[in-house]
C-alpha atoms as a PDB file:
ATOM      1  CA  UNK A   1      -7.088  13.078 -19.028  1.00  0.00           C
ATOM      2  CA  UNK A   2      -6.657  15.345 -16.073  1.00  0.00           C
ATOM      3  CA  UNK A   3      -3.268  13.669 -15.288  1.00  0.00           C
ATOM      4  CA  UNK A   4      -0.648  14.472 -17.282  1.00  0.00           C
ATOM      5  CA  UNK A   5       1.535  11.707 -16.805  1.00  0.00           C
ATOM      6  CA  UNK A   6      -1.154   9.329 -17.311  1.00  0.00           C
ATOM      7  CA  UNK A   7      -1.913  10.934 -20.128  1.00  0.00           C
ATOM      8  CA  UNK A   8       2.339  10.352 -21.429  1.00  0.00           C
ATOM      9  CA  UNK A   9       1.823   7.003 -20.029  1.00  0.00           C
ATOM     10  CA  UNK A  10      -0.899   6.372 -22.715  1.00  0.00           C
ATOM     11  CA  UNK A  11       1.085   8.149 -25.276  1.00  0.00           C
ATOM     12  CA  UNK A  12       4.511   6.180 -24.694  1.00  0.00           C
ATOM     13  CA  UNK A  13       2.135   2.797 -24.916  1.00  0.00           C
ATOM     14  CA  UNK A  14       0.964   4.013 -28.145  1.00  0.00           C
ATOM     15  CA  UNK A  15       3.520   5.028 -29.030  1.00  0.00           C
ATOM     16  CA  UNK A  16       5.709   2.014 -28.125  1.00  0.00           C
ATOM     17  CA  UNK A  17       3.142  -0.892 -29.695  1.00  0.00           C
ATOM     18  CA  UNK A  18       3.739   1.231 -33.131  1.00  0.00           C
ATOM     19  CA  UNK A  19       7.059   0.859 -32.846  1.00  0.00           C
ATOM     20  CA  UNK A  20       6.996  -2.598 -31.814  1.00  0.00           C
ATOM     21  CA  UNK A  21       4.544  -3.912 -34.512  1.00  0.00           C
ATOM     22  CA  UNK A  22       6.438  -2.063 -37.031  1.00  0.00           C
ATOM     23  CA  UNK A  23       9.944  -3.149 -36.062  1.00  0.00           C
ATOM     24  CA  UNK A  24       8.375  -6.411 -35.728  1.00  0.00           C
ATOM     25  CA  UNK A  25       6.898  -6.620 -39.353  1.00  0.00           C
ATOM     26  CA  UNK A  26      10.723  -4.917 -40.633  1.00  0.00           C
ATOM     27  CA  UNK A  27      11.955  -8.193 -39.066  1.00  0.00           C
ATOM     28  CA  UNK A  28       9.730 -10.558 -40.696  1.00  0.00           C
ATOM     29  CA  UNK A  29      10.236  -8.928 -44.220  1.00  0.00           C
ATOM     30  CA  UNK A  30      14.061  -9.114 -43.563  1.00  0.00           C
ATOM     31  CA  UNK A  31      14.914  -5.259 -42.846  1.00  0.00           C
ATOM     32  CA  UNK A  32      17.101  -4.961 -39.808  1.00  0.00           C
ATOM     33  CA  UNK A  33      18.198  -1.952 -38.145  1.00  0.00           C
ATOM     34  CA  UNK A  34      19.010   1.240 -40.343  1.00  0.00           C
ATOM     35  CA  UNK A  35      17.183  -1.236 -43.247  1.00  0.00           C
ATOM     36  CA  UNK A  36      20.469  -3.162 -43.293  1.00  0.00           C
ATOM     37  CA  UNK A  37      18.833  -6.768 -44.384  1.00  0.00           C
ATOM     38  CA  UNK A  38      18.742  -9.685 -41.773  1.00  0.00           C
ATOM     39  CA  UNK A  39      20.051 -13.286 -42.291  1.00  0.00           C
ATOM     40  CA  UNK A  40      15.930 -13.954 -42.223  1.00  0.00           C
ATOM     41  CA  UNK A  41      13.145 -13.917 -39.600  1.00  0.00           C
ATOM     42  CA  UNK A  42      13.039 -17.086 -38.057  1.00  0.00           C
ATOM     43  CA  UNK A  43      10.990 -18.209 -34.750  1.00  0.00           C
ATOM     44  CA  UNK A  44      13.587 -17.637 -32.144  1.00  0.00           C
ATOM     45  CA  UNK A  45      14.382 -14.118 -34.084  1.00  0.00           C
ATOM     46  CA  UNK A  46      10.944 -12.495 -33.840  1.00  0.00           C
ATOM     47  CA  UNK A  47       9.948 -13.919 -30.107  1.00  0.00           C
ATOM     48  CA  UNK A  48      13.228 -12.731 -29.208  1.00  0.00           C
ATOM     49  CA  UNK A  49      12.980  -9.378 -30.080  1.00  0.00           C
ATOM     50  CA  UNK A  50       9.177  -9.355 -29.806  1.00  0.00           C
ATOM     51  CA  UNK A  51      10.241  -9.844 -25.658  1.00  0.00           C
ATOM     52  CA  UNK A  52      13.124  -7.141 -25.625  1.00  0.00           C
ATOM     53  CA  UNK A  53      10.379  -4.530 -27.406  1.00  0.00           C
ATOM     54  CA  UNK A  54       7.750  -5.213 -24.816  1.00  0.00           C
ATOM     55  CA  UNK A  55      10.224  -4.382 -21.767  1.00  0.00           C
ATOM     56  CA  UNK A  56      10.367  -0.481 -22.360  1.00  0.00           C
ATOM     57  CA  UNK A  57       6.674  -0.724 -23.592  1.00  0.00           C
ATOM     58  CA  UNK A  58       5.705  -2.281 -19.984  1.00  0.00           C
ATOM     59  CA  UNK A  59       8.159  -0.314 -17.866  1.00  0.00           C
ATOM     60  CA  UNK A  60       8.524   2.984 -19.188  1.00  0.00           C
ATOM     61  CA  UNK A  61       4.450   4.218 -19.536  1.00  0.00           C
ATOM     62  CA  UNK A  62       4.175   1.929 -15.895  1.00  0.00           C
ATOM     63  CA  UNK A  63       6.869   4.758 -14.392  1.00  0.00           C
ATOM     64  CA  UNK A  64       5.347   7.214 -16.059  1.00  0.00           C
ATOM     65  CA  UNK A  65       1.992   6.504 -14.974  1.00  0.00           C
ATOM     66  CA  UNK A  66       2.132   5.956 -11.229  1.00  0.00           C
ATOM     67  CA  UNK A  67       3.661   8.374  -9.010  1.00  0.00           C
ATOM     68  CA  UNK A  68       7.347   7.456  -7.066  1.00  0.00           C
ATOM     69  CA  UNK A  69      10.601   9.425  -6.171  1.00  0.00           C
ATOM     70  CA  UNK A  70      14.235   8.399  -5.033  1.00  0.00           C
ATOM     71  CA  UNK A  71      16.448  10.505  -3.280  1.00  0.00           C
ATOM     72  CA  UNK A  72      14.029  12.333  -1.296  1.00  0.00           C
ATOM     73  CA  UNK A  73      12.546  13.758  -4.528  1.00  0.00           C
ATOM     74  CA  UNK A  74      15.424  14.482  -6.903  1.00  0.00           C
ATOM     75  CA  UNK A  75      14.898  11.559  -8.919  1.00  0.00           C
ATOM     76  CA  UNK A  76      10.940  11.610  -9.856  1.00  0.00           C
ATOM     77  CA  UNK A  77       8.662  10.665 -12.529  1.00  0.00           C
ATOM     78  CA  UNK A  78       9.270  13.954 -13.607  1.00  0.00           C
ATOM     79  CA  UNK A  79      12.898  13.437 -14.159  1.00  0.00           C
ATOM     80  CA  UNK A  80      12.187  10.528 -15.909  1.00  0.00           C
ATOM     81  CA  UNK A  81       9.827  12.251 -17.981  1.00  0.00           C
ATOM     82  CA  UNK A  82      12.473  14.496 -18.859  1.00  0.00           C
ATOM     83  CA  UNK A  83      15.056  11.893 -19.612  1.00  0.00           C
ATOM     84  CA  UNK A  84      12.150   9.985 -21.921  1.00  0.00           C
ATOM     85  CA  UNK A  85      11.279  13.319 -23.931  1.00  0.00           C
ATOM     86  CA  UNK A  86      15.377  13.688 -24.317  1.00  0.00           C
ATOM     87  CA  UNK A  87      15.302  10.331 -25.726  1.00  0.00           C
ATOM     88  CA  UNK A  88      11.996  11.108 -28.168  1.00  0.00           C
ATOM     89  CA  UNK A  89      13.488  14.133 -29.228  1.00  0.00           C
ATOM     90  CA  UNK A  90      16.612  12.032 -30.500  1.00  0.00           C
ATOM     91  CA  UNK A  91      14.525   9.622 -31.752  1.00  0.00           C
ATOM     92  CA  UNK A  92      12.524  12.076 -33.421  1.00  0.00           C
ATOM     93  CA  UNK A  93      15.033  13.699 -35.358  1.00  0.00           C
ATOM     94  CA  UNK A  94      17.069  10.080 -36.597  1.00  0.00           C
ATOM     95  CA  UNK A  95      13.753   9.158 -38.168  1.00  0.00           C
ATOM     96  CA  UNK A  96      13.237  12.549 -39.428  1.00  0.00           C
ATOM     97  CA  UNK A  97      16.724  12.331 -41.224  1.00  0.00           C
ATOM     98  CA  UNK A  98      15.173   8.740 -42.474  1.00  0.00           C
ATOM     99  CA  UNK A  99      11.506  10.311 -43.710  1.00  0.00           C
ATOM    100  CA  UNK A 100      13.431  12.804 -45.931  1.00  0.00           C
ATOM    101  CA  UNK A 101      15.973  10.457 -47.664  1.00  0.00           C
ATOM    102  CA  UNK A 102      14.328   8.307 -50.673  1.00  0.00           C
ATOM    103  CA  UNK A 103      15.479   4.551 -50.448  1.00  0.00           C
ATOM    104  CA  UNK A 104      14.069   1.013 -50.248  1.00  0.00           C
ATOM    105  CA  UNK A 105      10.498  -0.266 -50.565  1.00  0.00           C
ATOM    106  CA  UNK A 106       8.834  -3.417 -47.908  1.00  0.00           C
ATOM    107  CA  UNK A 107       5.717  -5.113 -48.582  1.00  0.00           C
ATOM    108  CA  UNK A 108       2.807  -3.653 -46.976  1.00  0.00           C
ATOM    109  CA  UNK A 109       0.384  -5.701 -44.993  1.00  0.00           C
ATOM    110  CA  UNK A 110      -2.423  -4.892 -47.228  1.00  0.00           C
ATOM    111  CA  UNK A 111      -0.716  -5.740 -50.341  1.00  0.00           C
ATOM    112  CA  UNK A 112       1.720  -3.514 -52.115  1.00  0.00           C
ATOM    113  CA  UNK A 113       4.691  -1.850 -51.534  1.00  0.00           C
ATOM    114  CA  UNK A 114       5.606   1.271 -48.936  1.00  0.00           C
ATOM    115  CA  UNK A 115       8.785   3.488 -49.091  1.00  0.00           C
ATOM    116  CA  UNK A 116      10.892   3.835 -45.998  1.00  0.00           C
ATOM    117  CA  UNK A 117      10.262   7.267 -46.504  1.00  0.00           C
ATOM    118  CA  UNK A 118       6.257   6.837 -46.099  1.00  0.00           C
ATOM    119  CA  UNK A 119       6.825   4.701 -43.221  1.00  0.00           C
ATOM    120  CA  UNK A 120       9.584   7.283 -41.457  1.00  0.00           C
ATOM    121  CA  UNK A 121       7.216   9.951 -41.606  1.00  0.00           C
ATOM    122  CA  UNK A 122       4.215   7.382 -40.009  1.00  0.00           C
ATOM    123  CA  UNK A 123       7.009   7.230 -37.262  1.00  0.00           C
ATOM    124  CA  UNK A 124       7.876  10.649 -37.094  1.00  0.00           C
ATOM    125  CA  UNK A 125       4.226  11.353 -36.404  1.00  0.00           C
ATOM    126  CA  UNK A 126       3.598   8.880 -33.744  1.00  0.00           C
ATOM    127  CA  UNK A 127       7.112   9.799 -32.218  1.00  0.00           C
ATOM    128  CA  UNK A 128       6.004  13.839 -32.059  1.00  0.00           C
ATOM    129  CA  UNK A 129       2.916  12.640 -30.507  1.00  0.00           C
ATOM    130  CA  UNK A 130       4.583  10.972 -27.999  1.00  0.00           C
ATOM    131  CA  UNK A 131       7.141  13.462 -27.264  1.00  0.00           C
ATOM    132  CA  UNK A 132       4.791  16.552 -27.082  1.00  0.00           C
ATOM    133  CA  UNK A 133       3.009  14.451 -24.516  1.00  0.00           C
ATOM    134  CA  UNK A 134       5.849  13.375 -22.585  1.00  0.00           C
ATOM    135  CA  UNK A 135       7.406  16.869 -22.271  1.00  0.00           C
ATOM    136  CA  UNK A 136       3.862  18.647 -21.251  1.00  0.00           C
ATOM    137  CA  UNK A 137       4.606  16.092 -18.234  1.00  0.00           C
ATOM    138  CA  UNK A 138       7.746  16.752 -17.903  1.00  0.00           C
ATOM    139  CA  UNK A 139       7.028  20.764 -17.711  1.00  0.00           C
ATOM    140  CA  UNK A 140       4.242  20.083 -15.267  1.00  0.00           C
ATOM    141  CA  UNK A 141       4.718  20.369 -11.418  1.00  0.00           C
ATOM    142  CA  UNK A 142       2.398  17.480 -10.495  1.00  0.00           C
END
């Protein structure tokens, strides 16, 4: 892609529907956040936080994506892009911390069981991704 903030755009989608479908599947197997267990994964549960996870996947690769400015230019998509790598490179290292501890095991889709470590590092991949996308934008002057 010739645009680089298209190109983050497409990354932070990615990047966003793994995390979504993953947190999503945590849910349903009763992990919560920081694999603290939920009270179960009932209807209201998984639409409800099925609809909170697709707000930054819509908005965030949709301000990325398409070019606007506040301010008369101090607030960009570039500054945005730098805020969003900020935020990747935070996220990036709290589920680095989580790929090198050994803990729990969840189902896996296909049958068997994964660590939280195996599925940490999946994220950590898929987060680096993103976030070396996202800061290439961020470093560009277009």
């Amino acid at each position: 892609m010739a645009d680089r903030f298209r190109a983050a755009a497409l990354a932070y989608f990615v990047y966003g529907v793994v995390y979504l479908v993953g947190g999503l599947y945590l849910i349903y197997r009763g992990v919560g956040v920081m694999g603290a267990p939920t009270s179960g994964a009932t209807a209201v549960t998984m639409v409800r936080w099925g609809l909170i996870g697709l707000i930054p996947l819509i908005v965030i690769p949709w301000l990325l994506g398409r070019r606007w400015s506040w301010m008369r230019g101090w607030v960009s998509r570039r500054t945005f892009a730098v805020l969003v790598a900020v935020l990747l490179a935070i996220r990036a290292f709290k589920v680095g911390a989580a790929a090198v501890h050994p803990g729990a095991r969840v189902a896996a889709p296909w049958g068997g069981e994964i660590t939280f470590q195996a599925g940490a590092v999946i994220f950590l991949v898929v987060t680096l991704m993103a976030l070396v996308f996202v800061a290439r934008a961020a470093a560009s002057r277009a």
